[in-house]
Protein backbone atom coordinates (compact mmCIF):
# COMPACT_ATOMS: atom_id res chain seq x y z
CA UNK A 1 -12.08 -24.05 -5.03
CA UNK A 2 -12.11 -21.33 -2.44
CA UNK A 3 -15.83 -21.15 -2.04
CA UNK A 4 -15.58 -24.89 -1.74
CA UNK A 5 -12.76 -24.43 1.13
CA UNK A 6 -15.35 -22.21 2.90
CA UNK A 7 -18.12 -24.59 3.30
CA UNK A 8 -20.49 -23.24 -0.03
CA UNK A 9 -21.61 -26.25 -2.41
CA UNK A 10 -21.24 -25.26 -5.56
CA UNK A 11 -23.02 -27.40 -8.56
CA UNK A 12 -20.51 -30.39 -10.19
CA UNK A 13 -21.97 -28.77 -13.65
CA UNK A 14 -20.42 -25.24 -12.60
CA UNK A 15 -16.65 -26.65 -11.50
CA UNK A 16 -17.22 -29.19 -14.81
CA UNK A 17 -17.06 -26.02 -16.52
CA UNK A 18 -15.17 -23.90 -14.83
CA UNK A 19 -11.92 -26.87 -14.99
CA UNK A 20 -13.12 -26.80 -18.91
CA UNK A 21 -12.76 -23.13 -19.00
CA UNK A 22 -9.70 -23.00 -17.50
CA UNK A 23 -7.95 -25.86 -19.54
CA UNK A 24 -9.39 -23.97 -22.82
CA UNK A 25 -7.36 -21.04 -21.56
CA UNK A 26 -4.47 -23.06 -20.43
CA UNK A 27 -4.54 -24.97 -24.09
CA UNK A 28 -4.63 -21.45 -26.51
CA UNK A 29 -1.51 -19.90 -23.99
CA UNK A 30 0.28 -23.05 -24.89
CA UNK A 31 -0.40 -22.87 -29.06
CA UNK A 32 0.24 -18.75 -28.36
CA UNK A 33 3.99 -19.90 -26.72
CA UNK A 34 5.01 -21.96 -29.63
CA UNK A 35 3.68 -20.05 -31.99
CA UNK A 36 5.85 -17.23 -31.08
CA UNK A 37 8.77 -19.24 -29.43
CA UNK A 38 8.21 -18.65 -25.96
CA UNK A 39 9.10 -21.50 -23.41
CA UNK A 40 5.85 -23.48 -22.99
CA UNK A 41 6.15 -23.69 -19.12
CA UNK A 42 4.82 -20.31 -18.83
CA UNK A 43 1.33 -21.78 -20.36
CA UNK A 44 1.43 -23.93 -16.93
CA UNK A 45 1.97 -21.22 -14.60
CA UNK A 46 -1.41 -19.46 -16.62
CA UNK A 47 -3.64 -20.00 -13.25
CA UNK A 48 -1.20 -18.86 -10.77
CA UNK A 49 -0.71 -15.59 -12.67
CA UNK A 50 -3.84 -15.26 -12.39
CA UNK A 51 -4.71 -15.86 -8.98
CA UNK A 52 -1.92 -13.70 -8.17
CA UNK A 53 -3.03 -10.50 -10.16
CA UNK A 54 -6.25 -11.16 -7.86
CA UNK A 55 -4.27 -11.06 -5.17
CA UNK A 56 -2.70 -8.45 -5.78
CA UNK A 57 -6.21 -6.55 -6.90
CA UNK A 58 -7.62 -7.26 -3.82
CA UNK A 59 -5.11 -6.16 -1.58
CA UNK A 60 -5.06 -3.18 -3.36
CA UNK A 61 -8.51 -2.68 -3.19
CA UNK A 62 -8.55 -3.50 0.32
CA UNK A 63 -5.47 -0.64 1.42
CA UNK A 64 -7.93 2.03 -0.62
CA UNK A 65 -10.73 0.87 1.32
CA UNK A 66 -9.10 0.66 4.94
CA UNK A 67 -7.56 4.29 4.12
CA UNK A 68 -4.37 2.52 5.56
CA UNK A 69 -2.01 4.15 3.08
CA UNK A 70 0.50 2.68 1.01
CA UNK A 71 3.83 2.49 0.73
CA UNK A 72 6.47 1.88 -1.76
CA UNK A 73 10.32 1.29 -1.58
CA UNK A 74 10.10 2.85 2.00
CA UNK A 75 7.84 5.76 0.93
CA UNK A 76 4.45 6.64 1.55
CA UNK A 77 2.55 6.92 -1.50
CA UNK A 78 -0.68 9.50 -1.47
CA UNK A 79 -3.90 8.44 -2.46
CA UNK A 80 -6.47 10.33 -4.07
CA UNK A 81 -10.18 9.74 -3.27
């Protein structure tokens, strides 16, 4: 979806798949929640966990890069590298 947002065309085959792949996962968290009694709501909020550990991957990536520094509960946190 993001690639389509910025103007690439992407194959109907490849986002076919890629909605299949993602319902697959969807489907097994959902059996893996009642299985073990969790509430299955968190089998719906699958793909925004996951966008969010990107997120939160690239901005990471991205503070490392920059050489920006990071902080953390008002401290600076030191970097190797």
């Amino acid at each position: 979806m993001l690639l389509a947002l910025l103007g690439v065309i992407l194959p109907i085959k490849l986002v076919l798949l890629s909605v299949l792949a993602i319902g697959q996962a969807i489907l097994l968290w959902g059996i893996t929640d009642l299985r073990f009694g969790f509430p299955i709501k968190q089998a719906a909020l699958y793909p925004m966990t996951i966008v969010l550990s990107v997120v939160i991957g690239l901005r990471s990536m991205f503070a490392h890069i920059s050489k920006r520094g990071v902080s953390w509960k008002g401290r600076s946190v030191v970097t190797k590298g």
